[in-house]
N, C-alpha and C. Protein backbone atom coordinates (compact mmCIF):
# COMPACT_ATOMS: atom_id res chain seq x y z
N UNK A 1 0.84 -1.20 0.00
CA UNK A 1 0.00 0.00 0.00
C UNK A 1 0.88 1.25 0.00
N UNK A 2 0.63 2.31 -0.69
CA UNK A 2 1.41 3.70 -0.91
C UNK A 2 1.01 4.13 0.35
N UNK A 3 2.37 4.96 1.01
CA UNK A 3 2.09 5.96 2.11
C UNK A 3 1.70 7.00 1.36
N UNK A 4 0.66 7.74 2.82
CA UNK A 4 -0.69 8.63 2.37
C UNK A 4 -0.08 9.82 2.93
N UNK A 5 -0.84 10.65 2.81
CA UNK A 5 -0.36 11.99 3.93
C UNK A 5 -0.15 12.00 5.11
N UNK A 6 -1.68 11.25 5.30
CA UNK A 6 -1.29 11.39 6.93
C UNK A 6 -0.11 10.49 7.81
N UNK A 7 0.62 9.83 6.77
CA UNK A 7 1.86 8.94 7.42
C UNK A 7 3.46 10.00 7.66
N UNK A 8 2.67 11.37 7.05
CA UNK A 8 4.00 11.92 7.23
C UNK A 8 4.00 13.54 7.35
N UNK A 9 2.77 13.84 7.62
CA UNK A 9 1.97 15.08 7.65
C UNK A 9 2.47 15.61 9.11
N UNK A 10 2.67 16.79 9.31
CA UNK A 10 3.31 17.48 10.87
C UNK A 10 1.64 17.69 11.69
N UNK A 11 1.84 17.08 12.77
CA UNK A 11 0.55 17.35 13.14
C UNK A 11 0.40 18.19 14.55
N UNK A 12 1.40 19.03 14.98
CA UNK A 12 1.53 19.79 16.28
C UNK A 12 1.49 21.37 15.14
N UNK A 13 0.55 21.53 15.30
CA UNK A 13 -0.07 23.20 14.10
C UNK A 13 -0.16 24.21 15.22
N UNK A 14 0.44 25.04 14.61
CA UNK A 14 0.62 26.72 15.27
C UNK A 14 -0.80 27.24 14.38
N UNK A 15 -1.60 27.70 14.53
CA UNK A 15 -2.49 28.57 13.98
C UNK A 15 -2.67 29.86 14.36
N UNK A 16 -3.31 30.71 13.44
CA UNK A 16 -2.99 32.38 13.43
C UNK A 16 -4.50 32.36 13.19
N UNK A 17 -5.19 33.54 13.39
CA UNK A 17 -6.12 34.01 13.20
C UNK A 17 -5.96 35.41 11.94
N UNK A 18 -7.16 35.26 11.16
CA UNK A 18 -6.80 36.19 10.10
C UNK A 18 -7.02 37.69 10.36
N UNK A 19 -7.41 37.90 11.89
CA UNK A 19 -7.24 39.64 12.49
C UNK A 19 -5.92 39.89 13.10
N UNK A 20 -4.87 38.99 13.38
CA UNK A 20 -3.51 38.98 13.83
C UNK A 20 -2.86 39.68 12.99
N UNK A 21 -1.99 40.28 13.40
CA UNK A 21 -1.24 41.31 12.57
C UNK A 21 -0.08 40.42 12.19
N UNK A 22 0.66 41.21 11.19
CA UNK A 22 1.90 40.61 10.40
C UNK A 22 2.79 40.32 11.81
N UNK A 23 3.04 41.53 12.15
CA UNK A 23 4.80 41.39 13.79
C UNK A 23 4.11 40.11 14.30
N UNK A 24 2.98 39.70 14.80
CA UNK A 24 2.48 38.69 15.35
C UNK A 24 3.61 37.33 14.84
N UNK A 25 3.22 37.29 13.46
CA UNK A 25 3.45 36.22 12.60
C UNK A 25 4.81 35.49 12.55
N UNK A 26 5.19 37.04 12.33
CA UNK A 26 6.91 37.48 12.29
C UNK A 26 7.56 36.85 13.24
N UNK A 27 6.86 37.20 14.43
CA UNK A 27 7.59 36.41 15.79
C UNK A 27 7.44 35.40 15.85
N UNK A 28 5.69 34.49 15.95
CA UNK A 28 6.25 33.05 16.01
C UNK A 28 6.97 32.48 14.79
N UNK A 29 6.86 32.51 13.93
CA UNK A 29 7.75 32.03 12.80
C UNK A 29 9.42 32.27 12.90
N UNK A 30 9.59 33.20 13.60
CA UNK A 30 11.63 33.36 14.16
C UNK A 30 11.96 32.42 15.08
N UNK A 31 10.89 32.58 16.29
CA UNK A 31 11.30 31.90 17.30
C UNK A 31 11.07 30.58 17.56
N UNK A 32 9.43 30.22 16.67
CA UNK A 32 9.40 28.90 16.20
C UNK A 32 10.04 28.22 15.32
N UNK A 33 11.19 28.73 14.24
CA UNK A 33 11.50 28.44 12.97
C UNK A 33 10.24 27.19 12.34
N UNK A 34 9.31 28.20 11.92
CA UNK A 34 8.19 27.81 11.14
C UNK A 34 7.94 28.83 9.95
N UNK A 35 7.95 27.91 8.90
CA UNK A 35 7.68 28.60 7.80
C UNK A 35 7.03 28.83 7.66
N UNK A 36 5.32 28.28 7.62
CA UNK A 36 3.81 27.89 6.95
C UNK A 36 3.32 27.73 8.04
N UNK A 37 2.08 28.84 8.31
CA UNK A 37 0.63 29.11 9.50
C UNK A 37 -0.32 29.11 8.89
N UNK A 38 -1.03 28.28 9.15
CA UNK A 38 -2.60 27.87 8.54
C UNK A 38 -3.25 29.76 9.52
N UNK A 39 -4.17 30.22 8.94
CA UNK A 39 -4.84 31.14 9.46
C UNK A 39 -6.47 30.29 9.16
N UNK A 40 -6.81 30.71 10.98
CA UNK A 40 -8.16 30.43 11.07
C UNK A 40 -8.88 31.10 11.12
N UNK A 41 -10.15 31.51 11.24
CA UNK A 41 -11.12 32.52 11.85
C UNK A 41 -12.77 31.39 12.22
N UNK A 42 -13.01 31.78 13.30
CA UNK A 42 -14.21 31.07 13.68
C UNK A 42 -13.95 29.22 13.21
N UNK A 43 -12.43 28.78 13.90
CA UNK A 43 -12.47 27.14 13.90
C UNK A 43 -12.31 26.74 12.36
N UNK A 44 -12.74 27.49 11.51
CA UNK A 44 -12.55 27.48 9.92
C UNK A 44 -11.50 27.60 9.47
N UNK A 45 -10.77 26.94 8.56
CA UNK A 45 -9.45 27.21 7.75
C UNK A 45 -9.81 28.15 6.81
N UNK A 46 -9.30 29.33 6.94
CA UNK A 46 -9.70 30.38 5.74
C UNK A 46 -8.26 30.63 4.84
N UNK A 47 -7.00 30.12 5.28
CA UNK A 47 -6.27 30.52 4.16
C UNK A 47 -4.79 29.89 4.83
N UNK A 48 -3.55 30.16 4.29
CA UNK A 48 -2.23 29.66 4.93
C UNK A 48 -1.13 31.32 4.45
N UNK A 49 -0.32 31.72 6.07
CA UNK A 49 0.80 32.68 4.99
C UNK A 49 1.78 31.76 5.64
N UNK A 50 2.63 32.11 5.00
CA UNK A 50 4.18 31.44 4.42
C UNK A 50 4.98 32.99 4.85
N UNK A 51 6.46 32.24 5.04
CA UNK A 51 7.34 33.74 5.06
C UNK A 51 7.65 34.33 3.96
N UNK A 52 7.70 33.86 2.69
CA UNK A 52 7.34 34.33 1.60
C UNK A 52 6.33 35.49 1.80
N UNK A 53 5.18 35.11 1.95
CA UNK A 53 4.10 36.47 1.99
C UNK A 53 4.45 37.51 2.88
N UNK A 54 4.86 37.23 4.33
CA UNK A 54 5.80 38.24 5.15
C UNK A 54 6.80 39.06 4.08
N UNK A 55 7.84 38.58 3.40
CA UNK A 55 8.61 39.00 2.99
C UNK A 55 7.96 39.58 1.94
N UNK A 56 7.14 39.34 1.06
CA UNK A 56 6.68 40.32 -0.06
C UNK A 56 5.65 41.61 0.46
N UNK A 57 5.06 41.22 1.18
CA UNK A 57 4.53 41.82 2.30
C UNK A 57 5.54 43.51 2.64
N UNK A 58 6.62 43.09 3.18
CA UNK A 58 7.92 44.01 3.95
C UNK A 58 8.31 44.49 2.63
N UNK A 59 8.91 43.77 1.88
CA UNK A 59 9.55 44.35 0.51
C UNK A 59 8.63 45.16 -0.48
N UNK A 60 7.27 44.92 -0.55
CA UNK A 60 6.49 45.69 -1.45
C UNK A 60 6.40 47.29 -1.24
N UNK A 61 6.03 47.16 0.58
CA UNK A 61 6.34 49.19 0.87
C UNK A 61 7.21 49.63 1.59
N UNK A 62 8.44 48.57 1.81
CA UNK A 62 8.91 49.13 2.80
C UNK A 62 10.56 49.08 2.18
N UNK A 63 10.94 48.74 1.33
CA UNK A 63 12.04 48.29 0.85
C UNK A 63 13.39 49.33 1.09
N UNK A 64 12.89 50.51 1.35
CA UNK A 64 14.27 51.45 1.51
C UNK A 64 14.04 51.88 2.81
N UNK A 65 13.13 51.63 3.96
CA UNK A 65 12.80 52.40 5.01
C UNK A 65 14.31 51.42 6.18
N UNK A 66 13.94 51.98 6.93
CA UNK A 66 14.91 51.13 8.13
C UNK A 66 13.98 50.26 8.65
N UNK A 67 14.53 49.20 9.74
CA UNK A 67 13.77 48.06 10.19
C UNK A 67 13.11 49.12 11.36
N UNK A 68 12.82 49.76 11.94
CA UNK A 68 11.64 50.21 12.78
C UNK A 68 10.83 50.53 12.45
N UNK A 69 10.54 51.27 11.18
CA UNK A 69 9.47 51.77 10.58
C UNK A 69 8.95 50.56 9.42
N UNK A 70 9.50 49.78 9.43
CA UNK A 70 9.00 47.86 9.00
C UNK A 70 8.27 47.35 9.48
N UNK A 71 8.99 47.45 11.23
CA UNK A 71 8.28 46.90 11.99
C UNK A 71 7.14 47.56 12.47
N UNK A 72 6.99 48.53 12.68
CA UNK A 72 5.63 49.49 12.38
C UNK A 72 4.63 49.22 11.66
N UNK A 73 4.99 48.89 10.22
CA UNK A 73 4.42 48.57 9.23
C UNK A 73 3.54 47.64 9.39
N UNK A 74 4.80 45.97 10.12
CA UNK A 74 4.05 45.32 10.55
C UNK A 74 3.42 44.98 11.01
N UNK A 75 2.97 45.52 12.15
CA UNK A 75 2.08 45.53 13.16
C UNK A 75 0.93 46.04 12.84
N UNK A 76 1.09 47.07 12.12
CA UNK A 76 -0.34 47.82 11.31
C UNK A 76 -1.26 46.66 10.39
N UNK A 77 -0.40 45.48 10.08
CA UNK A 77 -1.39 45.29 8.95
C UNK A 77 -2.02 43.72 9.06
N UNK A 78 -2.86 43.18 9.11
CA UNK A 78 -3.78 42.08 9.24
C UNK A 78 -3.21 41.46 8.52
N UNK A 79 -3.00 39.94 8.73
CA UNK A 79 -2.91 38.54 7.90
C UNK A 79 -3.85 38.55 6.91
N UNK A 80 -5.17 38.44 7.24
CA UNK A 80 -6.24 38.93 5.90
C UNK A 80 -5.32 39.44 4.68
N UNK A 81 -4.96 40.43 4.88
CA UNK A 81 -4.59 40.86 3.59
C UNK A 81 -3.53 40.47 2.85
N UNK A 82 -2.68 39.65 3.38
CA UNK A 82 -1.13 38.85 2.77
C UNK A 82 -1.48 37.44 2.90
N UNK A 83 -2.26 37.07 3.07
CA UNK A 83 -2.60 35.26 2.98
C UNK A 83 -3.35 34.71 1.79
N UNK A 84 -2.62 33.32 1.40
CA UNK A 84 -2.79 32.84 0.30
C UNK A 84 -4.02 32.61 0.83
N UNK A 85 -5.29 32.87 -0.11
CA UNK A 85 -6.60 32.34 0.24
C UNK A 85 -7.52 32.27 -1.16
N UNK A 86 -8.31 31.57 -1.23
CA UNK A 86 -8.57 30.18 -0.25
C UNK A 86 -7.58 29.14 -0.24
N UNK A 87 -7.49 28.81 0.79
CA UNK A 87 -6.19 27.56 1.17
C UNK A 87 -6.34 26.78 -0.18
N UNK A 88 -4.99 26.11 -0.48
CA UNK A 88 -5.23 24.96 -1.09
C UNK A 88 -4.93 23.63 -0.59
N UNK A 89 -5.54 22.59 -0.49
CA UNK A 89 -5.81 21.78 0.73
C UNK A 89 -5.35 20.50 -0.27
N UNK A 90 -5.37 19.32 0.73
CA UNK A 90 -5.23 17.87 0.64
C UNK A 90 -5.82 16.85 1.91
N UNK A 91 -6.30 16.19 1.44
CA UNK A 91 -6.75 15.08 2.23
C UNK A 91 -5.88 13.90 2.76
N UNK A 92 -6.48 13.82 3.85
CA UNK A 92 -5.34 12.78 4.42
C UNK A 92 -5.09 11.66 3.85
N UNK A 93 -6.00 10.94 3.19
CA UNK A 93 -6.14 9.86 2.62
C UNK A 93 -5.50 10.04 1.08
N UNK A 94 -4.79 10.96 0.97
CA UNK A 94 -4.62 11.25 -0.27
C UNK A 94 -2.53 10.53 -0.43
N UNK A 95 -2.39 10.44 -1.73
CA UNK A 95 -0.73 9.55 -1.36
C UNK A 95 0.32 11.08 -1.74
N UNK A 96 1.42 10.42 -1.50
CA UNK A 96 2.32 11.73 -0.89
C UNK A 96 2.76 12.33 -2.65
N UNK A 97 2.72 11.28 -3.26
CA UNK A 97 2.80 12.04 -4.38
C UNK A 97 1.80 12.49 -5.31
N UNK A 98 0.43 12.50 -4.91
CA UNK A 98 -0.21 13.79 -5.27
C UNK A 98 0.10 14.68 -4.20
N UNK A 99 0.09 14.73 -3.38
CA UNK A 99 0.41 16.71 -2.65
C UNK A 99 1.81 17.06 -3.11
N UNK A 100 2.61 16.16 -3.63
CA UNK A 100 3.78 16.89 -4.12
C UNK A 100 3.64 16.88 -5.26
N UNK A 101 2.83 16.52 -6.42
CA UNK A 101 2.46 16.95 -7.44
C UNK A 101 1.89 18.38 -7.22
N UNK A 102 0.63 18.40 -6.02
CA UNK A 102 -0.13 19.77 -6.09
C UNK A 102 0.76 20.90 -5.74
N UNK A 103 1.84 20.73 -5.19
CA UNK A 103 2.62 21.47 -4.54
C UNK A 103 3.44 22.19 -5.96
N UNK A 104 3.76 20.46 -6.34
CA UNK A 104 4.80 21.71 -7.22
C UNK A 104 4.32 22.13 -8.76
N UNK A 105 2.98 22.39 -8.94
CA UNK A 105 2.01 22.61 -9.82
C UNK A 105 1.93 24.03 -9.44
N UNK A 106 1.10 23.74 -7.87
CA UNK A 106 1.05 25.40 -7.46
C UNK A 106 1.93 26.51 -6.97
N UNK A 107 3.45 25.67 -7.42
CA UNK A 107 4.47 26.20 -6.36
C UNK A 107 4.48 26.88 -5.15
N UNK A 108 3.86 25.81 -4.78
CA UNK A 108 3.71 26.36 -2.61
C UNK A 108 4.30 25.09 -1.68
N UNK A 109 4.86 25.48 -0.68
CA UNK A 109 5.51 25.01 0.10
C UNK A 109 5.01 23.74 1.30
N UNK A 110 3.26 24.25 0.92
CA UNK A 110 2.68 23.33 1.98
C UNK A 110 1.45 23.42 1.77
N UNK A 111 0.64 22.05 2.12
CA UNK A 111 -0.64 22.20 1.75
C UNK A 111 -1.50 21.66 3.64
N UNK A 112 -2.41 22.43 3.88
CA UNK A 112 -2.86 21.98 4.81
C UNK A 112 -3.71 20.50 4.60
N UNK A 113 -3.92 19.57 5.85
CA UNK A 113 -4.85 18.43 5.70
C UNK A 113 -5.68 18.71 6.63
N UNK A 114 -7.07 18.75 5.21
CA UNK A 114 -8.01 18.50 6.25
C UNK A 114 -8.83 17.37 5.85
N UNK A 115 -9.43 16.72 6.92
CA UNK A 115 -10.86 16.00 6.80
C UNK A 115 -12.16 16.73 7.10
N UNK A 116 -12.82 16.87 6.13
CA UNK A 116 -13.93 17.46 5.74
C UNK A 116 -13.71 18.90 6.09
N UNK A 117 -14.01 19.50 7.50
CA UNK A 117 -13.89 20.76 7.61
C UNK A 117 -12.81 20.62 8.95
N UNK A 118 -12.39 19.63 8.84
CA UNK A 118 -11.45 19.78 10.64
C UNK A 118 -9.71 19.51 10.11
N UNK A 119 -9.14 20.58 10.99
CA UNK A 119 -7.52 20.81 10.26
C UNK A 119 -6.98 19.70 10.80
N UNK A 120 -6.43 18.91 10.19
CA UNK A 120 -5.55 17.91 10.70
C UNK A 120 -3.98 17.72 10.95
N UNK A 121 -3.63 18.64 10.28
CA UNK A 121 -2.28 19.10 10.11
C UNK A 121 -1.81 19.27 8.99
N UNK A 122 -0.73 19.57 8.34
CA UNK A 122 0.03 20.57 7.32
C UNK A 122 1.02 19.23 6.71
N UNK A 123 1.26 19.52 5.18
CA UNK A 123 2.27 18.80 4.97
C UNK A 123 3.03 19.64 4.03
N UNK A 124 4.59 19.28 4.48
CA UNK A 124 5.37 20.73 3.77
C UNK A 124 6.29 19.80 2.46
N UNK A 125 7.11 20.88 1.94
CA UNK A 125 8.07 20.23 0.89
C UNK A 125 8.84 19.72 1.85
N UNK A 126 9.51 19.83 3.14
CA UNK A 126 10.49 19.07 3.67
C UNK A 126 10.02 18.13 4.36
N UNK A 127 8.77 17.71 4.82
CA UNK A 127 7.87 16.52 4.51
C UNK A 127 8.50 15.40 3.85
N UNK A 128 7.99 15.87 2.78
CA UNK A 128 8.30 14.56 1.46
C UNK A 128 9.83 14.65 0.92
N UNK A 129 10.49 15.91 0.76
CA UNK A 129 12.09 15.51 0.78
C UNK A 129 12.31 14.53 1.56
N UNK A 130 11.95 14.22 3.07
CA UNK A 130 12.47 13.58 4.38
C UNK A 130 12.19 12.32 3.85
N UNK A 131 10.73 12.33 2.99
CA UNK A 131 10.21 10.69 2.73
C UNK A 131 10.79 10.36 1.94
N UNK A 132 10.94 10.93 0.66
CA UNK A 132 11.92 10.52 -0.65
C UNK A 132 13.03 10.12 0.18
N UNK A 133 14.03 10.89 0.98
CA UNK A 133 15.20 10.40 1.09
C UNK A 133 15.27 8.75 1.69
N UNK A 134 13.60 8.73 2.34
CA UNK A 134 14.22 7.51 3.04
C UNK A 134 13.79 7.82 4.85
N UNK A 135 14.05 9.34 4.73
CA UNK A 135 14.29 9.74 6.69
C UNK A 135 13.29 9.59 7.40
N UNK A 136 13.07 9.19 8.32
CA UNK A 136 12.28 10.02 9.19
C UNK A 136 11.77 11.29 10.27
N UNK A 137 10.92 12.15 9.51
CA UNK A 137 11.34 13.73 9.77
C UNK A 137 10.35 13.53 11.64
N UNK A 138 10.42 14.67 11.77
CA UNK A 138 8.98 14.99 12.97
C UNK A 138 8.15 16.05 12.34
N UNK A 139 7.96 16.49 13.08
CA UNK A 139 7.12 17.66 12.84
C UNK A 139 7.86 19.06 12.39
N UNK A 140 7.49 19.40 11.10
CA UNK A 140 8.13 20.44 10.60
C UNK A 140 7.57 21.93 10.70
């Protein structure tokens, strides 16, 4: 039988809410070294940002300012508005090489798993690098 997602899917999820501001984000993602936050609102998966979106985010208005007035920036501005939405999702039951097909179709880094409407956890590109190689990762 092909391993599925959920044989290799990170299932300890940091979630953000989509009224959280960017600095929010910023921080757990440094101090967590986490790339990819599912954003919820009302228990619902409404979308995922990536540090990618942080960073295009910072670089779009802020590119010649100094880092205080960045960080200013950041704080001013809602996840809503820098999050990939609507999520693009995968099912647990689904095998590892369709989400790394969908992945690298949609060139994104991670697709959340859900069953039906309940988040189950995230599966990233270093996910399935870990599986291709052979490794066994934890939670990414």
């Amino acid at each position: 039988m092909e391993d599925r997602v959920r044989d290799i899917m990170g299932r300890q999820l940091v979630t953000i809410s989509a009224g959280d501001r960017l600095s929010t984000v910023e921080d757990i993602m440094t101090l967590g070294h986490v790339r990819h936050m599912p954003v919820v609102q009302a228990g619902q998966l409404v979308g995922v940002v990536s540090e990618r979106d942080l960073l295009r985010a910072s670089l779009s208005v802020l590119s010649e300012h100094r880092d205080e007035v960045r960080r200013a920036f950041m704080h001013m501005v809602e996840i809503e508005r820098v999050m990939s939405t609507p999520p693009i999702v995968v099912e647990p039951d689904a095998t590892i090489e369709e989400a790394a097909l969908i992945m690298a179709e949609k060139k994104i880094g991670c697709l959340p798993v859900l069953d039906g409407d309940q988040l189950l956890g995230l599966i990233t590109e270093t996910d399935i690098l870990r599986w291709v190689a052979g490794v066994a990762g934890g939670d990414s």
